[in-house]
C-alpha atoms as a PDB file:
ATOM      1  CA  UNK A   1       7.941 117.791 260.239  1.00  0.00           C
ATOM      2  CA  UNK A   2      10.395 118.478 263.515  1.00  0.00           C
ATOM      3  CA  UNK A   3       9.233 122.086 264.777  1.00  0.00           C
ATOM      4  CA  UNK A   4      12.133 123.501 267.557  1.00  0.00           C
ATOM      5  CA  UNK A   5      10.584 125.833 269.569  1.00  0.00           C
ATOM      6  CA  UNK A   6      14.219 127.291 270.989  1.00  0.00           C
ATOM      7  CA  UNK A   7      15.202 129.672 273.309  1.00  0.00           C
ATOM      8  CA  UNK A   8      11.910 130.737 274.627  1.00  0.00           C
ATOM      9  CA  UNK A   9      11.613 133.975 275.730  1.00  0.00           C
ATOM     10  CA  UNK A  10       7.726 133.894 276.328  1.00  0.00           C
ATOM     11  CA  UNK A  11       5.678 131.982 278.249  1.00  0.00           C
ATOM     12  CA  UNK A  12       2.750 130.309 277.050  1.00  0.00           C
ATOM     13  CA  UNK A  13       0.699 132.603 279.704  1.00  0.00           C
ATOM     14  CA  UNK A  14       1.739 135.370 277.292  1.00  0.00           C
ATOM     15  CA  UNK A  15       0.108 133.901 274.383  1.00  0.00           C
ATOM     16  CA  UNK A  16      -2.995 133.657 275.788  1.00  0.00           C
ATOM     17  CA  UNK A  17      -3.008 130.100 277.353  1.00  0.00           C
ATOM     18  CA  UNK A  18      -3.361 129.129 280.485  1.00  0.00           C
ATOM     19  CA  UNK A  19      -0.758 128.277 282.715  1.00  0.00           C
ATOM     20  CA  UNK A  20      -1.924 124.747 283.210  1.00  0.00           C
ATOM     21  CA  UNK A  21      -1.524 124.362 279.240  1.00  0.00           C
ATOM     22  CA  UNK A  22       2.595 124.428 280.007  1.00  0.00           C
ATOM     23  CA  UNK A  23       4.836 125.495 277.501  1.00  0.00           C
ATOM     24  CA  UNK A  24       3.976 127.123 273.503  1.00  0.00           C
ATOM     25  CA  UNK A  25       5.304 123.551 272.288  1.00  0.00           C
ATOM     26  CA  UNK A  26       3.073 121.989 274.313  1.00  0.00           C
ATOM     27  CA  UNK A  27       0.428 124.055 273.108  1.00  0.00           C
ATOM     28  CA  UNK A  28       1.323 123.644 269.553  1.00  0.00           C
ATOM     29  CA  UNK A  29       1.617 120.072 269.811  1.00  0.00           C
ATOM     30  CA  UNK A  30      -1.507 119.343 271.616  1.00  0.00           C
ATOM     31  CA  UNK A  31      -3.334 121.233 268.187  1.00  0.00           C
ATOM     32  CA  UNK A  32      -1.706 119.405 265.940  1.00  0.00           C
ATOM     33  CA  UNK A  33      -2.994 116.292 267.426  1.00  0.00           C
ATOM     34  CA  UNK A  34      -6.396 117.690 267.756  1.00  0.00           C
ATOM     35  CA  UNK A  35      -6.028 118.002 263.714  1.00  0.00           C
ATOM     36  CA  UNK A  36      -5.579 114.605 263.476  1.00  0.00           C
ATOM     37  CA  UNK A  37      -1.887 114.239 263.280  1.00  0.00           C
ATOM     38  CA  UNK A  38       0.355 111.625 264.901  1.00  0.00           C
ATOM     39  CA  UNK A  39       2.425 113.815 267.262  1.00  0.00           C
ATOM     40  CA  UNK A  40       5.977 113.293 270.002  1.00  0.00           C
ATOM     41  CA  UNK A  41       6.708 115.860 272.197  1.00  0.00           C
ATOM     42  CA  UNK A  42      10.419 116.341 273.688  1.00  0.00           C
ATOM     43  CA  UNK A  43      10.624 118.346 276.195  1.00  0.00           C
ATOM     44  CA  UNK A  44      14.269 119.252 277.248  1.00  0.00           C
ATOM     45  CA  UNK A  45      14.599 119.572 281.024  1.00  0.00           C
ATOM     46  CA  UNK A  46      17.303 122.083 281.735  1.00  0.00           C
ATOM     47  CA  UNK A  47      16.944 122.389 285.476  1.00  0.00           C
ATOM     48  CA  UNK A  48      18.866 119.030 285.193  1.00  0.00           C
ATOM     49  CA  UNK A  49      22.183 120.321 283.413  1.00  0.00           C
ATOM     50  CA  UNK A  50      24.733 121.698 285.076  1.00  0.00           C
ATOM     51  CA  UNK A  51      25.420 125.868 284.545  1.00  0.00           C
ATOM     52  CA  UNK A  52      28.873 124.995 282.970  1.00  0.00           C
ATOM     53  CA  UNK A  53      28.009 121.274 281.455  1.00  0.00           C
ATOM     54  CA  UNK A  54      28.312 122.353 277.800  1.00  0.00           C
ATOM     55  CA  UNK A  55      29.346 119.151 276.221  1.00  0.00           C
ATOM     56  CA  UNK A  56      27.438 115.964 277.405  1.00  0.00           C
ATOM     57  CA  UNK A  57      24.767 115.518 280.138  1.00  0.00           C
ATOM     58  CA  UNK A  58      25.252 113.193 283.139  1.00  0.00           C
ATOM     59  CA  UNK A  59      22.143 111.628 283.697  1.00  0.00           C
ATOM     60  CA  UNK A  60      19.498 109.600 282.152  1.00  0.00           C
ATOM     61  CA  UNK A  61      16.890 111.878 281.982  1.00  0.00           C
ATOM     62  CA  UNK A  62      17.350 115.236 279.885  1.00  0.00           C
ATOM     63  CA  UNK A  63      14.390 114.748 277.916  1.00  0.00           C
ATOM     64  CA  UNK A  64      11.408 113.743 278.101  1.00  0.00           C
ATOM     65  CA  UNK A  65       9.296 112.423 275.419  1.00  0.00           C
ATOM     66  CA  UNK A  66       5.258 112.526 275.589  1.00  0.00           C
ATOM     67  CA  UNK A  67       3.389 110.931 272.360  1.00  0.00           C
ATOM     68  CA  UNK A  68       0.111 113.184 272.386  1.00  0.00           C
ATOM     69  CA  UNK A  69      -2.564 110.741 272.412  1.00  0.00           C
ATOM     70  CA  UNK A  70      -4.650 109.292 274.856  1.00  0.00           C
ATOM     71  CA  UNK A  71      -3.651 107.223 277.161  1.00  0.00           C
ATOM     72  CA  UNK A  72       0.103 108.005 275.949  1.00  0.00           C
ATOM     73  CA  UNK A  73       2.686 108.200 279.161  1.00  0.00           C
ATOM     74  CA  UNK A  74       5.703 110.382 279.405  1.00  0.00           C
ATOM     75  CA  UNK A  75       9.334 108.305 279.004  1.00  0.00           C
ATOM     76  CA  UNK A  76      13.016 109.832 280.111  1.00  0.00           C
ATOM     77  CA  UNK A  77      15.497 110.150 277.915  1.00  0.00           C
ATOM     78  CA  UNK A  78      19.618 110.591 278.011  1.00  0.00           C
ATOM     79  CA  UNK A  79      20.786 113.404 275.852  1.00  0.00           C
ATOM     80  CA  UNK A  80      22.882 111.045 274.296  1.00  0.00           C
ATOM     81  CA  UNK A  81      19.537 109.559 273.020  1.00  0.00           C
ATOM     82  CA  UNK A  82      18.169 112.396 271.285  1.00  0.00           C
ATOM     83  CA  UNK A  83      19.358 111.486 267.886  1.00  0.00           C
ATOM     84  CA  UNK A  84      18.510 108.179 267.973  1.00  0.00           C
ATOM     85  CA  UNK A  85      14.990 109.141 269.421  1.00  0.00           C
ATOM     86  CA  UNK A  86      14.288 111.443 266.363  1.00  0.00           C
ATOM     87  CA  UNK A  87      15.503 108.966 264.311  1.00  0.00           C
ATOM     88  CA  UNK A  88      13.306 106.361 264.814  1.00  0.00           C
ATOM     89  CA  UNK A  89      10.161 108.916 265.662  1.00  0.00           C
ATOM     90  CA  UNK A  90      10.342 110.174 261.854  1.00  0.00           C
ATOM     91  CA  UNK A  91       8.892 107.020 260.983  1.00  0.00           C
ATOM     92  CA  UNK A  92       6.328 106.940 263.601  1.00  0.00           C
ATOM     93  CA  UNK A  93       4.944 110.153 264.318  1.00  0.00           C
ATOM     94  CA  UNK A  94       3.446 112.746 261.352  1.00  0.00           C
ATOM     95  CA  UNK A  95       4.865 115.626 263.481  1.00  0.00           C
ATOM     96  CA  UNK A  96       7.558 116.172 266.254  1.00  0.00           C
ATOM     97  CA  UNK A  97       7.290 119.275 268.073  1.00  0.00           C
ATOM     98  CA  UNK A  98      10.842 120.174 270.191  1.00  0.00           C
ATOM     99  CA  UNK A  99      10.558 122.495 273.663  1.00  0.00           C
ATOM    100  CA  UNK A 100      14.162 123.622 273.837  1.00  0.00           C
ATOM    101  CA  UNK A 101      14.613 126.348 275.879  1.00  0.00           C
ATOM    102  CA  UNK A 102      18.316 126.084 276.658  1.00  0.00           C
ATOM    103  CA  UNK A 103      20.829 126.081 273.184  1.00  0.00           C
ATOM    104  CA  UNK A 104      24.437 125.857 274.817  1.00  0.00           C
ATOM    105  CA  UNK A 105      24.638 122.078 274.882  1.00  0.00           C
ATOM    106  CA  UNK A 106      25.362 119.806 272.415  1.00  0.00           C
ATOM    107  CA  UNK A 107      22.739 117.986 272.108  1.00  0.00           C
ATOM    108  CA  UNK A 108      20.787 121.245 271.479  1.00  0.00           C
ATOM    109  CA  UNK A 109      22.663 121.889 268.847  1.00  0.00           C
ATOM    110  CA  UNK A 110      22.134 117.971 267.111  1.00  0.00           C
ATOM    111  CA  UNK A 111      18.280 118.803 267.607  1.00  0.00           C
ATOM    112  CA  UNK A 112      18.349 122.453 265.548  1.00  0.00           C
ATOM    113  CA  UNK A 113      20.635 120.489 262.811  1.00  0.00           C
ATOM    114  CA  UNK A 114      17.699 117.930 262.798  1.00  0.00           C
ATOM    115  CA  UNK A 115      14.703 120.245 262.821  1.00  0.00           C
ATOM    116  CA  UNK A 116      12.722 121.280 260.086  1.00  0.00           C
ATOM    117  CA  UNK A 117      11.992 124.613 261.282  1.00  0.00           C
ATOM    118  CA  UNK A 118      13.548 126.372 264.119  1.00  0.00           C
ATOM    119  CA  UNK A 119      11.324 128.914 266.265  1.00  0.00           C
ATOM    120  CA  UNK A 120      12.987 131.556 268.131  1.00  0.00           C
ATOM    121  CA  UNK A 121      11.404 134.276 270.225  1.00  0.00           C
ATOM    122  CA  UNK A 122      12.577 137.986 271.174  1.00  0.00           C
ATOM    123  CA  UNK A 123      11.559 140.277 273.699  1.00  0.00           C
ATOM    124  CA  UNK A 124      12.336 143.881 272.765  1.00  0.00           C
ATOM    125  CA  UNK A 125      12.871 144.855 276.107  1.00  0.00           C
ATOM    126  CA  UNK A 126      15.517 142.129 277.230  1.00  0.00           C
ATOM    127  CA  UNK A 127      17.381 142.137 273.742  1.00  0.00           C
ATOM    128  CA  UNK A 128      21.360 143.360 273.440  1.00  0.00           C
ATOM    129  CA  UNK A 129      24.310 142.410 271.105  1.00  0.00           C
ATOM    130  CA  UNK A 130      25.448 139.308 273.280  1.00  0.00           C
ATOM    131  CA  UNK A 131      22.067 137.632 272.833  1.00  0.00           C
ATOM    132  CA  UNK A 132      22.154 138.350 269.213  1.00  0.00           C
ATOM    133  CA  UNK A 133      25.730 136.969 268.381  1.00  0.00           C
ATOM    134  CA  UNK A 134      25.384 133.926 270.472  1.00  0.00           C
ATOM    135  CA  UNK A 135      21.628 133.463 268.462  1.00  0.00           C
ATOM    136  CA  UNK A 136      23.782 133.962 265.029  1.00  0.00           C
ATOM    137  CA  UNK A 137      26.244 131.518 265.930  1.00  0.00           C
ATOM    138  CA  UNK A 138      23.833 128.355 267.049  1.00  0.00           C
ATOM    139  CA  UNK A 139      22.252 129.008 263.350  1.00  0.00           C
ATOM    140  CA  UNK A 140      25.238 129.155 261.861  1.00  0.00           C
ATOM    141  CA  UNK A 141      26.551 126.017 263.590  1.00  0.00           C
ATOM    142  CA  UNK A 142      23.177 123.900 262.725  1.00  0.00           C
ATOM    143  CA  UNK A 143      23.386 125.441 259.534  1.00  0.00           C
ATOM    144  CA  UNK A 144      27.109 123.763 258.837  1.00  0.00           C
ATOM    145  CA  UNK A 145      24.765 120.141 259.176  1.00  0.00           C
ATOM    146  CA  UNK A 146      20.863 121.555 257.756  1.00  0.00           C
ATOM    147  CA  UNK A 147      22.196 124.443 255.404  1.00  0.00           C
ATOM    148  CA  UNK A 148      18.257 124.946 254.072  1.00  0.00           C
ATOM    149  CA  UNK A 149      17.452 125.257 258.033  1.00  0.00           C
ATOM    150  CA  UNK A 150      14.812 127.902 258.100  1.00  0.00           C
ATOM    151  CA  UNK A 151      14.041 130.274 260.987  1.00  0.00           C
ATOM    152  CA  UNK A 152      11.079 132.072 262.500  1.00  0.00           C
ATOM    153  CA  UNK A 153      11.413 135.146 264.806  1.00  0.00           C
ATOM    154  CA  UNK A 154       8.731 135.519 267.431  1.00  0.00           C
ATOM    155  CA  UNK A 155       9.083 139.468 267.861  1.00  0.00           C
ATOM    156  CA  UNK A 156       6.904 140.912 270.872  1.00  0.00           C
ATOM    157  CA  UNK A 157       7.027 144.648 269.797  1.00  0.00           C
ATOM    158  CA  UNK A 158       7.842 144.371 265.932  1.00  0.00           C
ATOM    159  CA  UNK A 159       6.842 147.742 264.975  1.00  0.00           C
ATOM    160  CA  UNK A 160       8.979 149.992 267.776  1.00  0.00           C
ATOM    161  CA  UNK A 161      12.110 151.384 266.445  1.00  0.00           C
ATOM    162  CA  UNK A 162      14.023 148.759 268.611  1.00  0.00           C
ATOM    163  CA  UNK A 163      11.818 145.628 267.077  1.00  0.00           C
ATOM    164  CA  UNK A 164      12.413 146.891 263.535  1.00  0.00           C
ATOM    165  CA  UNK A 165      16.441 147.679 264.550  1.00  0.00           C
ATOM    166  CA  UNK A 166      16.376 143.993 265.917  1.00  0.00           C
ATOM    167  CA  UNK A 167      15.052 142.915 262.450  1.00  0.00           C
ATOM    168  CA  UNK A 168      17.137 144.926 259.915  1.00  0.00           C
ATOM    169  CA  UNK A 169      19.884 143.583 261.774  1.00  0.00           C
ATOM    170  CA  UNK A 170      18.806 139.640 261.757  1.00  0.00           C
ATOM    171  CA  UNK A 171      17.744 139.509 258.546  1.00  0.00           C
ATOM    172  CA  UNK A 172      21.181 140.758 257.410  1.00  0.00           C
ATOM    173  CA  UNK A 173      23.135 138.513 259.231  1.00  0.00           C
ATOM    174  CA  UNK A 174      20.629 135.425 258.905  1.00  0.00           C
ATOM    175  CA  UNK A 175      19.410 134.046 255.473  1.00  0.00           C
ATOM    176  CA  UNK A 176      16.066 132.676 255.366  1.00  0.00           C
ATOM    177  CA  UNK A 177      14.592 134.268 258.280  1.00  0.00           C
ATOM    178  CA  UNK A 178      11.077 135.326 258.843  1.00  0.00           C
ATOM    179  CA  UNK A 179       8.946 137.061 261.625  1.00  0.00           C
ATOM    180  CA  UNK A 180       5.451 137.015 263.320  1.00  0.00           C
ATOM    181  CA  UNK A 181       4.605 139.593 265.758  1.00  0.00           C
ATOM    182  CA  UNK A 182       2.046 137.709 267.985  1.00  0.00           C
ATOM    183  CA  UNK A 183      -0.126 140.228 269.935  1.00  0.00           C
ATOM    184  CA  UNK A 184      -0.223 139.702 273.756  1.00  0.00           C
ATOM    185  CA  UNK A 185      -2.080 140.966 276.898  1.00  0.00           C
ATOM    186  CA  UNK A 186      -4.727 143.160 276.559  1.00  0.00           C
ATOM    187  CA  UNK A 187      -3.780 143.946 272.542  1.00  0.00           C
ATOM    188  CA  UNK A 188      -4.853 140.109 272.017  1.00  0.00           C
ATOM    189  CA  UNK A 189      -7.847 140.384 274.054  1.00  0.00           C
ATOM    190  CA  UNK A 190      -8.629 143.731 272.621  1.00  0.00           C
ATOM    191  CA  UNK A 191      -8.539 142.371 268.713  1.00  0.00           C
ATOM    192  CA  UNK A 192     -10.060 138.866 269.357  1.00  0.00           C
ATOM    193  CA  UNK A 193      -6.762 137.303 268.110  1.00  0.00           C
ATOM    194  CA  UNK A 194      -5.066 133.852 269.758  1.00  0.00           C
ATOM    195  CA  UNK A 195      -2.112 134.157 269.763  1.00  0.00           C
ATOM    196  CA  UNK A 196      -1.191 130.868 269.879  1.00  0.00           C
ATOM    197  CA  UNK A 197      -3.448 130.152 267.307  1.00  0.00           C
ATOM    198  CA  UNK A 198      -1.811 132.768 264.832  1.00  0.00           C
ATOM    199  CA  UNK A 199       1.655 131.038 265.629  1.00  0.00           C
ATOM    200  CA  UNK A 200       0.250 127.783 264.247  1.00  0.00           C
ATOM    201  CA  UNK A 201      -0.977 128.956 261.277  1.00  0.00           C
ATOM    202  CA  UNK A 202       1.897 130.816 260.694  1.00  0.00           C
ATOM    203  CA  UNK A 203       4.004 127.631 260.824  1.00  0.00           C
ATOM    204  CA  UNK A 204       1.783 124.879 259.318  1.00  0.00           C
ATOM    205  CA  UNK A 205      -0.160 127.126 256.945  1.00  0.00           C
ATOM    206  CA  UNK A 206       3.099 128.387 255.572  1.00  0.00           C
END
């Protein structure tokens, strides 16, 4: 399967790991490969892109790929060789897990037509209109290539009046759309749950 972990809104540190862990893909991916399975990681690297380069990158090196197995090494990639990359990896790899923070460019938008299952997550706090619209619109536009595209919502405070207004108001715009409230902080330490474990079982024991 190709699991997008897009527009990431909470660090890994959030969810319980360690900072040295990196990102929830890389956290995600790193289990998965600890349960046996042949796994890529692609990592986009935003700080390359330019704040207004919305249609192609200009370097070689806007990914980065990482099989996750030992003594794998980490290869650069153009953005122009994203599709071509996934192509040949479904072949190859039992699962390819997707860090994309950043969703304005168009190779972004190739990778959530691609994916299997597209992960999104919310903060409460930080969460307006704007965000919303533009979040409607990318799964709209991936949808026009992958219309069975599903979608999970990472919600950090699902049960305030502004995480359940957040998603009445998804779910009624976005068809097949789920969420997972994944405890963090103290309330994680408190219950005993991992969060990051809770996220994977949520995905691959769906």
């Amino acid at each position: 399967m190709i699991l997008t972990i897009a527009s990431q809104e909470i660090p890994a540190g959030a969810l319980g790991e360690s900072s040295s862990t990196g990102s929830i893909a890389t956290s995600l991916a790193r289990r998965r490969a600890n349960a046996g399975r042949n796994v890529l990681l692609l990592s986009q690297k935003t700080a390359e892109k330019q704040p207004n380069q919305h249609s192609k990158a200009q370097n070689d090196d806007a990914w980065l790929a990482t099989e996750i197995k030992a003594g794998a090494t980490t290869r650069k990639l153009a953005a122009e060789a994203i599709a071509n990359e996934l192509a040949s990896a479904r072949g190859l790899y039992h699962d390819i897990v997707i860090d994309m923070p950043k969703l304005q460019h168009t190779d972004s938008l190739y990778v959530l037509a691609a994916t299997g299952l597209a992960v999104f997550s919310i903060r409460t706090a930080t969460w307006n209109q704007d965000r919303q619209k533009r979040l409607v619109q990318r799964i709209g536009a991936a949808r026009s290539w992958n219309p069975a595209l599903p979608v999970l919502v990472i919600v950090d405070d699902i049960d305030s009046l502004a995480g359940q207004t957040i998603i009445s108001s998804l779910a009624a715009k976005v068809r097949n759309i789920r969420f997972i409230h994944l405890q963090t902080g103290q309330q994680a330490k408190k219950s005993g749950d991992l969060p990051v474990s809770a996220l994977y079982k949520a995905i691959y024991a769906a």
